[in-house]
Protein backbone atom coordinates (compact mmCIF):
# COMPACT_ATOMS: atom_id res chain seq x y z
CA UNK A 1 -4.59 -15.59 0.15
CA UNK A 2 -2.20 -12.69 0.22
CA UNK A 3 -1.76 -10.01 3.04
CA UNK A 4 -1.17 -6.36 1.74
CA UNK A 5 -0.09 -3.84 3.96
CA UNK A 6 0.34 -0.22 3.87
CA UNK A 7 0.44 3.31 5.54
CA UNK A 8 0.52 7.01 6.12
CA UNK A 9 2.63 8.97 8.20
CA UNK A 10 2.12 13.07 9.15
CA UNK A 11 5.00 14.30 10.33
CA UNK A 12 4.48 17.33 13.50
CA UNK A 13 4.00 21.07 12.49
CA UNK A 14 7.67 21.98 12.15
CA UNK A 15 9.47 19.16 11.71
CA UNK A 16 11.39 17.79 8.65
CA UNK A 17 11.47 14.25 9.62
CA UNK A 18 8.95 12.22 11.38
CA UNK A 19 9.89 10.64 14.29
CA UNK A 20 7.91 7.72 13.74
CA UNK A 21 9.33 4.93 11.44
CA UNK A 22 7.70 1.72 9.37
CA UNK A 23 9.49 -1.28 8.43
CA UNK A 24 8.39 -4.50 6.20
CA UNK A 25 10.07 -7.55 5.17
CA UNK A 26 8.32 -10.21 3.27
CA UNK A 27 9.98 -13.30 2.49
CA UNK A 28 8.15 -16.92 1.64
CA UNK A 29 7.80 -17.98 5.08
CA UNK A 30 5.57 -14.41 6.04
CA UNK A 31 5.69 -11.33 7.18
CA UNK A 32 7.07 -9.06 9.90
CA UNK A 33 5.76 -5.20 10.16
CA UNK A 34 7.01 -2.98 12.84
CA UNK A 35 5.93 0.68 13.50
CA UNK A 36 8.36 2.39 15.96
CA UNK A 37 7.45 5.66 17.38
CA UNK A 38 10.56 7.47 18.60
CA UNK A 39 10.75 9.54 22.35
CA UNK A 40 10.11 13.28 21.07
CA UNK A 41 10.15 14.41 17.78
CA UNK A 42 12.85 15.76 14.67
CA UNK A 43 16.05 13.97 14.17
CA UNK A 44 16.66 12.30 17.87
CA UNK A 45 12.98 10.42 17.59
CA UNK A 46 13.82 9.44 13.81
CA UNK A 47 16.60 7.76 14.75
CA UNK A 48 15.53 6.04 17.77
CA UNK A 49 12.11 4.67 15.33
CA UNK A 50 14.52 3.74 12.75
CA UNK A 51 16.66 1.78 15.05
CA UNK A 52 14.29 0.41 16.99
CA UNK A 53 11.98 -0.94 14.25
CA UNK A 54 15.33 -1.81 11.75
CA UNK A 55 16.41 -3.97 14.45
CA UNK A 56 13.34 -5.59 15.48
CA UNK A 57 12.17 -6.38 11.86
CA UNK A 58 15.61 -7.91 11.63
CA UNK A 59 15.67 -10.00 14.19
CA UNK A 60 12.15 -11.16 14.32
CA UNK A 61 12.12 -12.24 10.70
CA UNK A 62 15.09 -14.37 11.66
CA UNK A 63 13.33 -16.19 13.89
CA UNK A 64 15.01 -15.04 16.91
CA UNK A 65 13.29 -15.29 20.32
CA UNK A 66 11.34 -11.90 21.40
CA UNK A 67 12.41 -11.37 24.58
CA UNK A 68 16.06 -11.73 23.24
CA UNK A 69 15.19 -8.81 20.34
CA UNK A 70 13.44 -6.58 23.03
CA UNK A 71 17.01 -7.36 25.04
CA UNK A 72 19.45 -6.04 21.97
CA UNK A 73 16.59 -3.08 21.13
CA UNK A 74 17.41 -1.69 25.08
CA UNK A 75 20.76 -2.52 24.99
CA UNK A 76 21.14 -0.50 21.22
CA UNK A 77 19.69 2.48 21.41
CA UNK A 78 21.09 5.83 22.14
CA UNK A 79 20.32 7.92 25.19
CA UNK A 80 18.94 11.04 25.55
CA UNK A 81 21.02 13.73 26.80
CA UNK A 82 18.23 15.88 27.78
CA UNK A 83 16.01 13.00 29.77
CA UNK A 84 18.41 10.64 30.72
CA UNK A 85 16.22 7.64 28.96
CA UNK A 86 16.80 5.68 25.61
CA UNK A 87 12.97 5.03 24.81
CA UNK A 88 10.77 4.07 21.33
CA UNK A 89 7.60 2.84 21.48
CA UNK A 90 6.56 -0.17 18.93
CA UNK A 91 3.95 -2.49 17.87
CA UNK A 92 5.17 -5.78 15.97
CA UNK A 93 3.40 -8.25 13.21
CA UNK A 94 4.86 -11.22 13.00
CA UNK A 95 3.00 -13.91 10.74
CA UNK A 96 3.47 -16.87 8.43
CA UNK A 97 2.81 -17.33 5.09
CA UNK A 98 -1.04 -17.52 5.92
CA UNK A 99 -1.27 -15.10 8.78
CA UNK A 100 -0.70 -16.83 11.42
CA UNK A 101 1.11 -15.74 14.50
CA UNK A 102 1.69 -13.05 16.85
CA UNK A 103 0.92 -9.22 17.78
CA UNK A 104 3.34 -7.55 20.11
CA UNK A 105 2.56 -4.23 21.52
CA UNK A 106 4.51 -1.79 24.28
CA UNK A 107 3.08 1.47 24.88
CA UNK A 108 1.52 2.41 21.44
CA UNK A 109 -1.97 3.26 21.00
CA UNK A 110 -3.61 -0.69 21.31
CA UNK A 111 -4.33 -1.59 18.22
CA UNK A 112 -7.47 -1.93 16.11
CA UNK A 113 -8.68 -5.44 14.85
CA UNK A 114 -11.48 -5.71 12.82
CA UNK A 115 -13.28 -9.09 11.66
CA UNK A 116 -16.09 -8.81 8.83
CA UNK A 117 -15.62 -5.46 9.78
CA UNK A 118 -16.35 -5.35 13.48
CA UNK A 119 -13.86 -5.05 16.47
CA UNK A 120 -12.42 -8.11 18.00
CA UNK A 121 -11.09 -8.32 21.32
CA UNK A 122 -7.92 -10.28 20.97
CA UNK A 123 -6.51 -11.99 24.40
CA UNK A 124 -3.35 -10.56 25.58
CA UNK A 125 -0.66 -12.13 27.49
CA UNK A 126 1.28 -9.05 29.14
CA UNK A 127 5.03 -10.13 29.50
CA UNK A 128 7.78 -7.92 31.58
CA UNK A 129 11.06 -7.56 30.09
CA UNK A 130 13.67 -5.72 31.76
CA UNK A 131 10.66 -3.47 33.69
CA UNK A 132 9.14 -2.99 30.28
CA UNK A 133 5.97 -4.50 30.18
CA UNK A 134 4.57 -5.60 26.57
CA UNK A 135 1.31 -7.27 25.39
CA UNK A 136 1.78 -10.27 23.24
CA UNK A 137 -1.67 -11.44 21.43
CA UNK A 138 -1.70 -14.47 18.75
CA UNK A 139 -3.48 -14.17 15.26
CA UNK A 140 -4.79 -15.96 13.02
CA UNK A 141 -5.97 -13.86 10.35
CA UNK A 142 -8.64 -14.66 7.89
CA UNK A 143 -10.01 -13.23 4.72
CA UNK A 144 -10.77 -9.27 4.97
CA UNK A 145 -9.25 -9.73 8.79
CA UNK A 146 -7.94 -5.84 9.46
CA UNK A 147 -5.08 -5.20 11.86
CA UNK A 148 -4.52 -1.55 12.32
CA UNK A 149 -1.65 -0.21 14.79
CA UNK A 150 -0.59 3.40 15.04
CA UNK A 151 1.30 5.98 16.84
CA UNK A 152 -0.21 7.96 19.92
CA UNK A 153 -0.19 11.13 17.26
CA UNK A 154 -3.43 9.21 16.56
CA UNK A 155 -5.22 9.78 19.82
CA UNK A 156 -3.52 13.03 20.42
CA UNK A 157 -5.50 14.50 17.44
CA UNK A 158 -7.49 17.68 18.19
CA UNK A 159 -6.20 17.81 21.88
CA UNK A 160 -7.13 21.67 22.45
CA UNK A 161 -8.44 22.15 19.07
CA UNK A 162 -11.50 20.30 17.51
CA UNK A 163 -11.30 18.18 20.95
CA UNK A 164 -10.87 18.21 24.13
CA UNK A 165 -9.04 15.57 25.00
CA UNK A 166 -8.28 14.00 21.44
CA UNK A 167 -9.62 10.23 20.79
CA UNK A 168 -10.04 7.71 22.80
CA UNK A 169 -9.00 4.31 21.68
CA UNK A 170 -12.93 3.25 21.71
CA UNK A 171 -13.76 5.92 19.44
CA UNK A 172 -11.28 5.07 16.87
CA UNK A 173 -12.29 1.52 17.02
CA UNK A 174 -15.83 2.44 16.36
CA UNK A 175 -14.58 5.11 13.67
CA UNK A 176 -12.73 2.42 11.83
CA UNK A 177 -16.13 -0.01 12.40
CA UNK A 178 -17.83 2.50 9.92
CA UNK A 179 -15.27 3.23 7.50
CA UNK A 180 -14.54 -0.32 6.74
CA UNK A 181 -15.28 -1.46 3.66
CA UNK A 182 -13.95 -5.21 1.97
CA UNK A 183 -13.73 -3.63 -1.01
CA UNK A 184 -10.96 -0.89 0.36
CA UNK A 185 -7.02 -2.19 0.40
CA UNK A 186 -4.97 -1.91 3.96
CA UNK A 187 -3.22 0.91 2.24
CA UNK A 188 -6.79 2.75 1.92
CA UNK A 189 -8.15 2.19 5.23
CA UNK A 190 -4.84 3.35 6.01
CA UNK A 191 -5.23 7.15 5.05
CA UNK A 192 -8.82 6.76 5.61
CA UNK A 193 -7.86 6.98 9.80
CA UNK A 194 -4.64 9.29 8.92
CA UNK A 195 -6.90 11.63 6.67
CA UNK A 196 -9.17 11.81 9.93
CA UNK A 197 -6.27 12.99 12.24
CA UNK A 198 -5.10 15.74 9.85
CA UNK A 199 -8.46 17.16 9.85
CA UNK A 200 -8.54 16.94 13.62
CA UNK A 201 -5.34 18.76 13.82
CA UNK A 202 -6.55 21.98 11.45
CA UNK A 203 -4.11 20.34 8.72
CA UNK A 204 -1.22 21.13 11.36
CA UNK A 205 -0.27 18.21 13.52
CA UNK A 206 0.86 18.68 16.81
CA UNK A 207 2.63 15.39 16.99
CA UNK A 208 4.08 12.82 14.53
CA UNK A 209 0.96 10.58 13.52
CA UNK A 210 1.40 6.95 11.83
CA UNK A 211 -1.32 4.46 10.75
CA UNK A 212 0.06 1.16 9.35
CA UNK A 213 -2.62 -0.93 7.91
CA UNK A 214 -2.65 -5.15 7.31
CA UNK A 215 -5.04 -6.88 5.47
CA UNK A 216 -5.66 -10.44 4.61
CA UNK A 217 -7.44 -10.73 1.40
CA UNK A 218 -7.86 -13.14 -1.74
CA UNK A 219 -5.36 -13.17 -4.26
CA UNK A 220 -6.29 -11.44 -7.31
CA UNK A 221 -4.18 -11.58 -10.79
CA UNK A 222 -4.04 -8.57 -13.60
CA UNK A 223 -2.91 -8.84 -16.57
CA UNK A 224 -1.81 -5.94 -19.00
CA UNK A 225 -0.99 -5.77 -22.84
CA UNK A 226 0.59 -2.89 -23.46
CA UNK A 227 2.44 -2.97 -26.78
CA UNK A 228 2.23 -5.19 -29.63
CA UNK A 229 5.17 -7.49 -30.70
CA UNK A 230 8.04 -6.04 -32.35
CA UNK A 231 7.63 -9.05 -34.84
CA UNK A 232 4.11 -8.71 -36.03
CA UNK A 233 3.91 -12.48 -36.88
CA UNK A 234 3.93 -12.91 -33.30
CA UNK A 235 0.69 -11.21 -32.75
CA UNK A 236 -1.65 -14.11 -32.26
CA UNK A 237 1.18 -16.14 -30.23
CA UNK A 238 1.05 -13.15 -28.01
CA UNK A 239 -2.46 -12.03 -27.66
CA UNK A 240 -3.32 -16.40 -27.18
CA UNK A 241 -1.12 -16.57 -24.38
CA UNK A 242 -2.14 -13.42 -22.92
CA UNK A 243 -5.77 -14.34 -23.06
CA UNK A 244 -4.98 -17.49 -21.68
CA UNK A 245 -3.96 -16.65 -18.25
CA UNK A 246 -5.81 -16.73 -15.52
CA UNK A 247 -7.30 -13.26 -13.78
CA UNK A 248 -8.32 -9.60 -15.17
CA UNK A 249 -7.24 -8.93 -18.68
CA UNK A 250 -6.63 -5.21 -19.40
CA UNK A 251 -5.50 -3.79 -23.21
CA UNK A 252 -3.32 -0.08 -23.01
CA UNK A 253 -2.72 1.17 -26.72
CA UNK A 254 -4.59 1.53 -29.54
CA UNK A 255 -2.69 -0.37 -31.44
CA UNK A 256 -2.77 -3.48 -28.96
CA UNK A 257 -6.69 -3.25 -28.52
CA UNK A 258 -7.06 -3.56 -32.53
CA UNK A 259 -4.48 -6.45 -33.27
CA UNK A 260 -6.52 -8.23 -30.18
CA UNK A 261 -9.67 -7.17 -31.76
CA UNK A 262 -8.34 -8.92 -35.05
CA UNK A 263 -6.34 -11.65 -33.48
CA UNK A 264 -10.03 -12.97 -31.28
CA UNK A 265 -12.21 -11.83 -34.79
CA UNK A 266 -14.57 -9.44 -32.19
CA UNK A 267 -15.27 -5.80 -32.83
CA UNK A 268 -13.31 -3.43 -31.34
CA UNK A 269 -15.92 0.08 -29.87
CA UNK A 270 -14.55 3.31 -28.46
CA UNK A 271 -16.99 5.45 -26.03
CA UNK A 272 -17.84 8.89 -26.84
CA UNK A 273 -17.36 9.56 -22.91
CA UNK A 274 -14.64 11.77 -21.55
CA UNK A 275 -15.11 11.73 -17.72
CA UNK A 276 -11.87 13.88 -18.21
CA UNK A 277 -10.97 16.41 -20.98
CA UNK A 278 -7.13 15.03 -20.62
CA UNK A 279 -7.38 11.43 -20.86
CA UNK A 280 -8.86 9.42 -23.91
CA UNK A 281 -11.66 7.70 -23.80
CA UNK A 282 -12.28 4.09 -23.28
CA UNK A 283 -12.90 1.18 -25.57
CA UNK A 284 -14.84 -2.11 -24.97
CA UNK A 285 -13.72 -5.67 -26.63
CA UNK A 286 -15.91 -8.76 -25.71
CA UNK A 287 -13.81 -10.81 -22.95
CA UNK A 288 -11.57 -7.65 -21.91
CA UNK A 289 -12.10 -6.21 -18.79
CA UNK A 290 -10.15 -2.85 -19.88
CA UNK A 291 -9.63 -1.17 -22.80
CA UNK A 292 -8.01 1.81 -22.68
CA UNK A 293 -5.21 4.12 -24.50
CA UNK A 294 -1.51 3.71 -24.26
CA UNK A 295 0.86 6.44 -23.78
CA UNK A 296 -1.20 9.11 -22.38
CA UNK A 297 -3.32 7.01 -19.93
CA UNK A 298 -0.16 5.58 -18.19
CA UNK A 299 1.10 8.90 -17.81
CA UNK A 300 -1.95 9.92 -16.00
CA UNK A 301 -2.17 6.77 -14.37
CA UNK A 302 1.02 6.97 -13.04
CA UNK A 303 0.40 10.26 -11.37
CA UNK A 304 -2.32 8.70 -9.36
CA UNK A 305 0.07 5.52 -8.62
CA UNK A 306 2.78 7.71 -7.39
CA UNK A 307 -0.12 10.09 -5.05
CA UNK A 308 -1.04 6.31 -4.33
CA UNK A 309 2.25 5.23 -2.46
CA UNK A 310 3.32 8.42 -0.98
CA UNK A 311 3.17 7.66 2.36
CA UNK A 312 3.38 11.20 3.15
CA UNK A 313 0.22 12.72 1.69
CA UNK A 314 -3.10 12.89 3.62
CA UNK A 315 -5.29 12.50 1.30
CA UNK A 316 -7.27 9.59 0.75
CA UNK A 317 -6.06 7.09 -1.72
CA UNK A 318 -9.27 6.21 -3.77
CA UNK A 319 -10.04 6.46 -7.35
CA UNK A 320 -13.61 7.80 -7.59
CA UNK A 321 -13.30 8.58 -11.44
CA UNK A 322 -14.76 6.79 -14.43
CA UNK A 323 -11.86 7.73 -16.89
CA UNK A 324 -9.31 5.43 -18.48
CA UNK A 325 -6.67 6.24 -16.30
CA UNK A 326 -8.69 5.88 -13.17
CA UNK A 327 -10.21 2.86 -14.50
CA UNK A 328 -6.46 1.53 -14.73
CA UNK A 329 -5.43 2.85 -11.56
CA UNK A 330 -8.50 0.73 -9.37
CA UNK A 331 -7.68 -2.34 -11.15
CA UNK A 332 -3.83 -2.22 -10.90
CA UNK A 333 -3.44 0.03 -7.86
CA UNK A 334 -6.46 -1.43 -5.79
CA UNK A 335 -8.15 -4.71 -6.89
CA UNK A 336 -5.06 -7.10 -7.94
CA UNK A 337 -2.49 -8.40 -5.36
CA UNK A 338 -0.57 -9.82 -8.85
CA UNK A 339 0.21 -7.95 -11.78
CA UNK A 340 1.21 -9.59 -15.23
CA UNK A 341 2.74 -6.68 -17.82
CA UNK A 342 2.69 -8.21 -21.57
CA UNK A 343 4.71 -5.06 -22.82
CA UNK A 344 5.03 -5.44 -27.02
CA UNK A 345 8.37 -2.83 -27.97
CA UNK A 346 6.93 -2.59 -31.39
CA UNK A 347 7.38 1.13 -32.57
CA UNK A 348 3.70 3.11 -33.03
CA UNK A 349 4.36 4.89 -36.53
CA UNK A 350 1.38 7.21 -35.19
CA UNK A 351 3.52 8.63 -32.14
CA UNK A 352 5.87 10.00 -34.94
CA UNK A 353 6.23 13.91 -34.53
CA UNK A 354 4.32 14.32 -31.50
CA UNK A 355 7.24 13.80 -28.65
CA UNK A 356 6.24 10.11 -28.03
CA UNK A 357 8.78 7.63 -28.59
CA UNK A 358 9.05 3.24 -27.83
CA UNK A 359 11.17 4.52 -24.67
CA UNK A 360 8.27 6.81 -22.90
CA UNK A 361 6.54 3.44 -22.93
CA UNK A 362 9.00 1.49 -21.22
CA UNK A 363 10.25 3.98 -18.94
CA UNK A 364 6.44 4.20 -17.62
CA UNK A 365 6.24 0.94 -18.18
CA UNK A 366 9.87 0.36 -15.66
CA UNK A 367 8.06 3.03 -12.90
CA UNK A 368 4.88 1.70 -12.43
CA UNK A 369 6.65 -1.99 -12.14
CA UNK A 370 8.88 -0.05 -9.62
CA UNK A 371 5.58 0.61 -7.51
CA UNK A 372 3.86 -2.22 -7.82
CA UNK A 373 6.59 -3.68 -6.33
CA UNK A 374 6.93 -1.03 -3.71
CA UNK A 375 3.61 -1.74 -2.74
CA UNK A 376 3.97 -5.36 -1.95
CA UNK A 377 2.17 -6.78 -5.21
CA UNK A 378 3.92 -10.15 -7.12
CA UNK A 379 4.54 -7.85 -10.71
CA UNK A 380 6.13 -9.83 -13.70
CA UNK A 381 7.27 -8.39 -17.08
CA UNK A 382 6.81 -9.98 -20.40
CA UNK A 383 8.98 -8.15 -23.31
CA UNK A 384 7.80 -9.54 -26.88
């Protein structure tokens, strides 16, 4: 089991920086996720969310007591000229290895736990620390378990516009009920809820609005060939061991799907299919799950990756297309939580004149490691 996490933040009509903040740290004993939501908005409620939820990731991953982080978190941050009061709102997930442990919350929107896709009431132990009171709930996650905490931008959305009154916390539960999915990531059901505020505000939030999704799922392992070896007798050494592990197998190059073709003796078939005018079309080889160009592709691919991770964008992250570079963007992007790249630096003599050179691959190659990694997935590289 792995958990993957991820989110979406609007920032208010107006304002540069979003006064809510998101931190992660993942080390080999767990996880600790903090979304801090700062008093007002602009610069003064970015830096009291960066503060507060810098400090309390911190701390908590350290294994320092809570009431003792909460203590440091008053005593830390900076007070507001105009209303007297140093304040942030934050909710806190604090797990081991196998998602066990605790959710804090103090005066963000409560937040949303779904099991096989239905809300569960979690107890709460309220605690009072220093006339701050803050509910304190234990987990124990299990597969496709969905935590999702957020900002009050949430159920402030379409307050004197498209509502009355904005959501209330039941109808976001029962919203999230019947978007849920298994097959969607954290980061998914993530912008799925975000997506649904920046409708409610006409596209023009009137307050910062964060969703931070966690999800407990299955580990799943992908392996890419992209490349082949710069020493062609190492062709059947490479394509054996890539075969050999364990999880998806994907091929990216034309070259690399025909010297696995000829390395496994199967036939190597291209589709006459082109879902989209700008990306080539797929191939099929018996026992690969992906065949697809090289170059090309992973540039397109890589446009969906980065649109993927930007926090910042409203849109939904889903890939709905039945092109190559959509194809490699589900199984990379969405189903694996581990990513093998087998990246051959063998020159393609057919990229010469046409602006493609052995460095385009493995500077695409370098950036879509870079946000794999961003994204929380275990990514290895492979250089033959």
């Amino acid at each position: 089991m792995t958990l993957e996490y991820g989110y979406t933040s609007l920032n208010k009509k107006g304002e540069e920086l979003c006064g809510d903040k998101v931190e992660t740290l993942h080390t080999p004993e767990g996880y600790t996720l903090v979304l801090a939501d700062g008093l007002g908005s602009g610069v003064k409620a970015n830096i009291l969310s960066t503060l507060t939820s810098k400090i309390l990731c911190t701390m908590i991953a350290a294994g320092i007591p809570l009431n003792e982080c909460i203590d440091t978190i008053i005593g830390s941050l900076p007070v507001c000229k105009v209303r007297g009061v140093a304040y942030s709102t934050f909710s806190i997930l604090a797990v081991d290895a196998v998602g066990k442990g605790y959710l804090v919350n103090f005066d963000n929107p409560p937040p949303v736990y779904l099991r096989d896709g239905k809300f569960l009431e979690l107890k709460k132990e309220e605690r009072d620390y220093q006339n701050k009171r803050i509910a304190v709930s234990e987990v124990d996650m299990q597969e496709n378990d969905l935590i999702m905490m957020m900002s009050d931008g949430v159920i402030h959305a379409g307050v004197g516009e498209s509502l009355n009154f904005g959501w209330d916390v039941k109808e976001i539960r029962e919203f999230s009920e019947i978007q849920y999915d298994d097959t969607l990531t954290a980061n998914t059901m993530a912008s799925i809820l975000a997506n649904a505020c920046w409708s409610l505000y006409g596209r023009h939030p009137g307050d910062d609005t964060t969703v931070l999704a966690v999800k407990k799922r299955a580990t799943r392992t992908a392996n890419m060939m992209i490349g082949p070896p710069v020493d062609k007798e190492r062709d059947e050494e490479a394509v054996r061991t890539f075969m050999g592990m364990p999880g998806r197998k994907i091929v990216c190059g034309g070259t690399s799907s025909q010297v696995v073709a000829r390395v496994l003796g199967r036939e190597l078939t291209t589709s006459f299919d082109y879902p989209d005018k700008d990306v080539p079309p797929i191939g099929f080889i018996d026992g690969v799950d992906l065949v697809c160009e090289g170059v090309l592709t992973l540039k397109r691919m890589l446009d969906h990756a980065r649109a993927y991770a930007d926090v910042k964008s409203p849109e939904i992250k889903q890939f709905k297309g039945r092109d190559g570079a959509s194809l490699l963007a589900q199984e990379l992007l969405i189903n694996a939580t581990d990513v093998n790249l087998f990246v051959g630096r063998n020159v393609n003599q057919a990229h010469e004149g046409l602006n493609i050179d052995n460095k385009t691959k493995l500077d695409g190659v370098a950036t879509l490691a870079s946000i794999l990694k961003g994204l929380g997935k275990n990514v290895t590289i492979k250089y033959n």
